[in-house]
Protein backbone atom coordinates (compact mmCIF):
# COMPACT_ATOMS: atom_id res chain seq x y z
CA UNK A 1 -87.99 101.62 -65.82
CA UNK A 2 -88.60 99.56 -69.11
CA UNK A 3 -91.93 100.54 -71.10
CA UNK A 4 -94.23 97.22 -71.37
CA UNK A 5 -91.98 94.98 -68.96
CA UNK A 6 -93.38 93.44 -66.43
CA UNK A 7 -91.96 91.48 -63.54
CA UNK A 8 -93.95 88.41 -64.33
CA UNK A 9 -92.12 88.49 -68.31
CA UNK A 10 -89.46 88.03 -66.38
CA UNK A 11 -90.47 85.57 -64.09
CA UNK A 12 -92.33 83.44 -66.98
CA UNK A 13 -89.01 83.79 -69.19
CA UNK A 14 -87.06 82.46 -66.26
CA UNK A 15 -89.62 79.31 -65.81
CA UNK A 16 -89.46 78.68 -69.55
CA UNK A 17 -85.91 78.48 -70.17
CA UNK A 18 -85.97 76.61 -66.95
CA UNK A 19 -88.41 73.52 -68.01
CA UNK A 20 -86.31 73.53 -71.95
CA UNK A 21 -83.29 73.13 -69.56
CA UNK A 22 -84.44 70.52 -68.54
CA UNK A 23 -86.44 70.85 -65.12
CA UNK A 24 -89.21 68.72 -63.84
CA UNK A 25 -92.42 69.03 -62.55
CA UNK A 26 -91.29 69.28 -59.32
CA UNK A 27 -88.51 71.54 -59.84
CA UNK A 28 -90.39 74.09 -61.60
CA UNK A 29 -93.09 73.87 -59.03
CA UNK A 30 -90.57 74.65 -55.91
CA UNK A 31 -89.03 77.94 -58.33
CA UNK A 32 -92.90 78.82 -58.63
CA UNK A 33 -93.66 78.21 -54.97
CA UNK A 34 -97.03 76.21 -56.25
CA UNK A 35 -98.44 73.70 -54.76
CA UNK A 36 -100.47 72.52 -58.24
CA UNK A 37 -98.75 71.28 -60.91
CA UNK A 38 -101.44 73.25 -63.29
CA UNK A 39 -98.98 76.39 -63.60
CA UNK A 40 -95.77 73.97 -63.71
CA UNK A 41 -97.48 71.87 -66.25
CA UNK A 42 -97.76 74.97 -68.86
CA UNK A 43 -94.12 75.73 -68.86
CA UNK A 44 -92.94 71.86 -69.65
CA UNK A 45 -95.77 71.99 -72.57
CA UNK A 46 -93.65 74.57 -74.01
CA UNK A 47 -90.77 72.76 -73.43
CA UNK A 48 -92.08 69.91 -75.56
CA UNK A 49 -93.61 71.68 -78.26
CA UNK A 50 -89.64 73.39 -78.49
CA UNK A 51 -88.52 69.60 -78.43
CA UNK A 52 -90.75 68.76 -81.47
CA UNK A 53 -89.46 71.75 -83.31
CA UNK A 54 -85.51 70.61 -82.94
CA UNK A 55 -86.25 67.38 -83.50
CA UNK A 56 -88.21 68.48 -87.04
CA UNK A 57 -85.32 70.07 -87.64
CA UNK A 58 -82.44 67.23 -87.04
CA UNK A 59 -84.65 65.38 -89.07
CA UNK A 60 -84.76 67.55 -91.91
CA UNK A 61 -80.90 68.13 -91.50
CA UNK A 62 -80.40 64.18 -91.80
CA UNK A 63 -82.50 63.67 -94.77
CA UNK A 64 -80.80 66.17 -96.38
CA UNK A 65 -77.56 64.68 -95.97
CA UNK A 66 -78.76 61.25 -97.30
CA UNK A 67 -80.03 62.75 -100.12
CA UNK A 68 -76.53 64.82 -100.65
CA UNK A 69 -74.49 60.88 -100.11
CA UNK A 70 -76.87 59.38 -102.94
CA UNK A 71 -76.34 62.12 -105.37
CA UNK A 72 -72.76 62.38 -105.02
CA UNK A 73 -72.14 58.23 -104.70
CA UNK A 74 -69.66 58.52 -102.27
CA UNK A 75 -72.07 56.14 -99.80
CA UNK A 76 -70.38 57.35 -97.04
């Protein structure tokens, strides 16, 4: 038995990676067995929020390699 693991880290892992996978509403509600979307709706949030991070993150990425094209005038 694992000390401080729980089946519902599991479960809550498994939903996550689910919803940044991709999953909707209704998909993550049938894997939960819910008939709200209140618990569904928390695991897409953190899909977003993960969302807003790469993007933040592309976007730095691409202005950095603007700013590397102007300084070495290659323009390309």
């Amino acid at each position: 038995m694992l000390s401080g693991f729980h089946f519902h880290d599991l479960r809550h892992t498994g939903n996550t990676l689910a919803a940044q996978s991709g999953a909707t509403l209704r998909d993550l509600m049938t894997r939960m067995g819910h008939a709200s979307t209140r618990a569904a709706l928390i695991y897409q949030h953190t899909a977003m929020e993960r969302d807003r991070a790469i993007a933040d993150a592309l976007g730095k990425l691409a202005e950095e390699a603007l700013k590397d094209q102007d300084q070495d005038g290659s323009g390309t």
